[in-house]
N, C-alpha and C. Protein backbone atom coordinates (compact mmCIF):
# COMPACT_ATOMS: atom_id res chain seq x y z
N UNK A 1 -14.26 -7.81 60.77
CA UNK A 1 -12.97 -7.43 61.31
C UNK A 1 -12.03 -6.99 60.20
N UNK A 2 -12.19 -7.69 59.23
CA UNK A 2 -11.19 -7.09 57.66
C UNK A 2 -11.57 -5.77 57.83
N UNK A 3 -12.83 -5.30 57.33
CA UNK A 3 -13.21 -4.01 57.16
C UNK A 3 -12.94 -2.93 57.85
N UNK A 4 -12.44 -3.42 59.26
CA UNK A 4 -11.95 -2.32 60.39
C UNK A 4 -9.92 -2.37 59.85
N UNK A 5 -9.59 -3.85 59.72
CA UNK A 5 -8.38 -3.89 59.69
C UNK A 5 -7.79 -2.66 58.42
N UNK A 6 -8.44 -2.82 57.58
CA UNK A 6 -8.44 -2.20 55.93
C UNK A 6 -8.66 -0.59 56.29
N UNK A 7 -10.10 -0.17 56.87
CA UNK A 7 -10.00 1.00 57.15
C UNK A 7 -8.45 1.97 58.16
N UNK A 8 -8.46 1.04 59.36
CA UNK A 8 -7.14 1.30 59.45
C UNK A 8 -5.57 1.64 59.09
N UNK A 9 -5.40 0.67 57.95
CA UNK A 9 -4.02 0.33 57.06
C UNK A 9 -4.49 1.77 55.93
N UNK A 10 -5.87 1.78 55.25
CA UNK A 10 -5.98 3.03 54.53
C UNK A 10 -5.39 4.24 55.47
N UNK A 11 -5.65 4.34 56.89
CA UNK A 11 -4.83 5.71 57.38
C UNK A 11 -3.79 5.91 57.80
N UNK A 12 -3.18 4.70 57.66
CA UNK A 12 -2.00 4.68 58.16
C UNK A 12 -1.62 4.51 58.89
N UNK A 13 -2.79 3.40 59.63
CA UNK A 13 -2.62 2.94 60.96
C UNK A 13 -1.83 1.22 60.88
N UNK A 14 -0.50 1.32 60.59
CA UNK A 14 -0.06 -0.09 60.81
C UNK A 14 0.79 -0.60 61.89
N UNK A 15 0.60 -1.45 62.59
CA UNK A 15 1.64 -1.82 63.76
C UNK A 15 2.60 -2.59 62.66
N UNK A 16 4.09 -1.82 63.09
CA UNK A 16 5.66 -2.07 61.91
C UNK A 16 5.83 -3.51 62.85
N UNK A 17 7.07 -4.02 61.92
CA UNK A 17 7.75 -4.88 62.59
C UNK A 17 8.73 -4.48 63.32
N UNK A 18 9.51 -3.48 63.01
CA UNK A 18 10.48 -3.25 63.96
C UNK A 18 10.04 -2.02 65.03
N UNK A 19 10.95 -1.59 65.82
CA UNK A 19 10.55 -0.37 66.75
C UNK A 19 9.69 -0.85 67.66
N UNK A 20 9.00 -2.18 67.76
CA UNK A 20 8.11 -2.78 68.65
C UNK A 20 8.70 -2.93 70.14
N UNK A 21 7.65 -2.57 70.90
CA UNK A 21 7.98 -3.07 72.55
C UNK A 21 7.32 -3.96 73.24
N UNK A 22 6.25 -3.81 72.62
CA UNK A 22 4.70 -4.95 72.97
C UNK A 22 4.43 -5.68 71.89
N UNK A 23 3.56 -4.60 71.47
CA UNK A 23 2.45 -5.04 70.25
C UNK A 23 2.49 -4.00 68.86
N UNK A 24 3.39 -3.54 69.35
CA UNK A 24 3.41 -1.92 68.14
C UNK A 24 2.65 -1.13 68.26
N UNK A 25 1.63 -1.04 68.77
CA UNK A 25 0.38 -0.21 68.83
C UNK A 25 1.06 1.24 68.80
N UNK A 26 2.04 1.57 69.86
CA UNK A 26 2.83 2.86 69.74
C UNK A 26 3.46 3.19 68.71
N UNK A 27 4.37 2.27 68.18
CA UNK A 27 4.81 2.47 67.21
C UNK A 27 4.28 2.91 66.04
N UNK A 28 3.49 2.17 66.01
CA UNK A 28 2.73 2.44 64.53
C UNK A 28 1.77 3.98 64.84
N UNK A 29 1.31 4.23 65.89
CA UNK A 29 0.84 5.87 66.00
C UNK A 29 1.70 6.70 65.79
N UNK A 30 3.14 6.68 66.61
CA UNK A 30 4.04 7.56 66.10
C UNK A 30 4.77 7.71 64.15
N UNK A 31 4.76 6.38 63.61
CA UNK A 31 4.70 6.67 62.36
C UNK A 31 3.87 7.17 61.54
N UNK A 32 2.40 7.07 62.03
CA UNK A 32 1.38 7.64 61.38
C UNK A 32 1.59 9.13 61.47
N UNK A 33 1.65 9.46 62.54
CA UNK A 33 2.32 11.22 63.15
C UNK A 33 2.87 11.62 62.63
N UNK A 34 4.25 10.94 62.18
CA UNK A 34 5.53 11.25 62.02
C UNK A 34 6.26 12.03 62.96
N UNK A 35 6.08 11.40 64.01
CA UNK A 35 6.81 11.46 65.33
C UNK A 35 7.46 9.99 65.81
N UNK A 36 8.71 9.83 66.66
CA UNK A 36 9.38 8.83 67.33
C UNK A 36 8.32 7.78 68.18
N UNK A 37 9.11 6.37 67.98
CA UNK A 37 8.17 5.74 68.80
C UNK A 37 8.15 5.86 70.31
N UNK A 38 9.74 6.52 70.85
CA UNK A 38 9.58 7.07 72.18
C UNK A 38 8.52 7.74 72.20
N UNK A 39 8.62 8.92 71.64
CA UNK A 39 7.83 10.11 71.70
C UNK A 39 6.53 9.87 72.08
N UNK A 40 5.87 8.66 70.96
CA UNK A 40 4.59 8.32 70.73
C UNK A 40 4.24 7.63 72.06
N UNK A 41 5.07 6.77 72.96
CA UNK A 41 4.89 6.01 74.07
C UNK A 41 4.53 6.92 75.24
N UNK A 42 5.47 7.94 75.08
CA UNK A 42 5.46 8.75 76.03
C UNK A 42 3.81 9.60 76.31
N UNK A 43 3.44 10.47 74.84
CA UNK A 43 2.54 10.89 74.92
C UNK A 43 1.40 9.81 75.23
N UNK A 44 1.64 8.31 74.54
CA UNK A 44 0.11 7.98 74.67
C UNK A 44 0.16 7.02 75.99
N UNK A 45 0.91 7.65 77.44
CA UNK A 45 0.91 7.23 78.65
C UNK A 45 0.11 8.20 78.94
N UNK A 46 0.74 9.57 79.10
CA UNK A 46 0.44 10.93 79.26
C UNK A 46 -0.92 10.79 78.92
N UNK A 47 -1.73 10.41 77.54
CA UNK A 47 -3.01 11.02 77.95
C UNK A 47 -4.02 9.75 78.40
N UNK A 48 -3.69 8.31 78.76
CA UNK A 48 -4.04 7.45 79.48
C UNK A 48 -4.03 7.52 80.38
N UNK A 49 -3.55 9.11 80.76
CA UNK A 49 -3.59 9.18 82.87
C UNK A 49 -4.66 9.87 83.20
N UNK A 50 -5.11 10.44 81.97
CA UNK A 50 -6.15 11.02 82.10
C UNK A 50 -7.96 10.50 82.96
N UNK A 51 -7.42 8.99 82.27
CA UNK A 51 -8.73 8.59 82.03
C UNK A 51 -7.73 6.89 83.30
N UNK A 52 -7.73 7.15 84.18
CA UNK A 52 -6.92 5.94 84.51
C UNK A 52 -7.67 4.67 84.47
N UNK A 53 -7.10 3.32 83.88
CA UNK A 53 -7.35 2.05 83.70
C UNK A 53 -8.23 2.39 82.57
N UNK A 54 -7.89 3.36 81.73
CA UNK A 54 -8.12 2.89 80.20
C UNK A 54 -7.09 1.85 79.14
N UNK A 55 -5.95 2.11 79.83
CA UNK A 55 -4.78 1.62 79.28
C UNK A 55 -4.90 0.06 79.25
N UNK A 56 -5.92 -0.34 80.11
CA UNK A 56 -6.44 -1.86 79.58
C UNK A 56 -7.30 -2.33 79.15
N UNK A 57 -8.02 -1.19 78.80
CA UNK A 57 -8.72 -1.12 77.58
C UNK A 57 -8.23 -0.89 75.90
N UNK A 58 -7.60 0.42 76.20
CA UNK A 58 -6.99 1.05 75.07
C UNK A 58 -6.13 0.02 74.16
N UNK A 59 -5.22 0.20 74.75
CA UNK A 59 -4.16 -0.82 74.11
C UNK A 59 -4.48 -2.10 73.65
N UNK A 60 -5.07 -2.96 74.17
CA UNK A 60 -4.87 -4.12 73.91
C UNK A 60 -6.32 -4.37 73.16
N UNK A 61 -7.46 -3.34 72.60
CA UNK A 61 -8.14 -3.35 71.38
C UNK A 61 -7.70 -2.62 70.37
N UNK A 62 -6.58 -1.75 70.74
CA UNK A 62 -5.74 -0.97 69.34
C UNK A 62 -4.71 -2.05 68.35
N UNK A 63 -4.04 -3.18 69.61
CA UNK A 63 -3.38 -4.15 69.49
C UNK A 63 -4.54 -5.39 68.19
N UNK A 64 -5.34 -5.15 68.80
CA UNK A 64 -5.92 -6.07 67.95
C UNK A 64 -6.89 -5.55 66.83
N UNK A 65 -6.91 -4.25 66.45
CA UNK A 65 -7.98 -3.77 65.37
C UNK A 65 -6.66 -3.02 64.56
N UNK A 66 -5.63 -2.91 65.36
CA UNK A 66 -4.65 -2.24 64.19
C UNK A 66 -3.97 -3.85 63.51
N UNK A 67 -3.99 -3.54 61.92
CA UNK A 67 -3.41 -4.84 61.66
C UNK A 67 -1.83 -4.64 61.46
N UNK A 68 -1.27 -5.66 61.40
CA UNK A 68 0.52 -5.78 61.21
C UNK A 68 1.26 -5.78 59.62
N UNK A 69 2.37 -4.92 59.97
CA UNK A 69 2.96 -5.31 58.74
C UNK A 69 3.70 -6.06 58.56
N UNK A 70 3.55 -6.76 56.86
CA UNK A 70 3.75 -7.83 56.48
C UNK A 70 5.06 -7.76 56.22
């Protein structure tokens, strides 16, 4: 699980402390982007409709393989 956490944080995948609504998971995509964490919420509803009841999938293993900042 380090090794996924680490590969992550190398791309710039970190859930922040602030800007959080849940779990950061959004947040931290839209900083990776460099796009808003609205923005980022918005789009990553938008393409979870795609695929419906991924979003309880998605999220809540992004929640836990993206690690937090310290």
């Amino acid at each position: 699980m380090d090794s996924i956490h680490q590969s992550l944080a190398r791309q710039g995948l970190i859930r922040p402390q602030q800007n959080r609504l849940i779990g950061g998971v959004c947040a931290g995509i839209g900083r990776r982007f460099g796009i808003g964490p609205w923005t980022a919420r918005i789009l990553f509803v938008l393409l979870l409709m795609v695929v419906p009841g991924s979003q309880l999938l998605i999220y809540p293993a992004l929640w836990i393989l993206m690690p937090a900042e310290h």
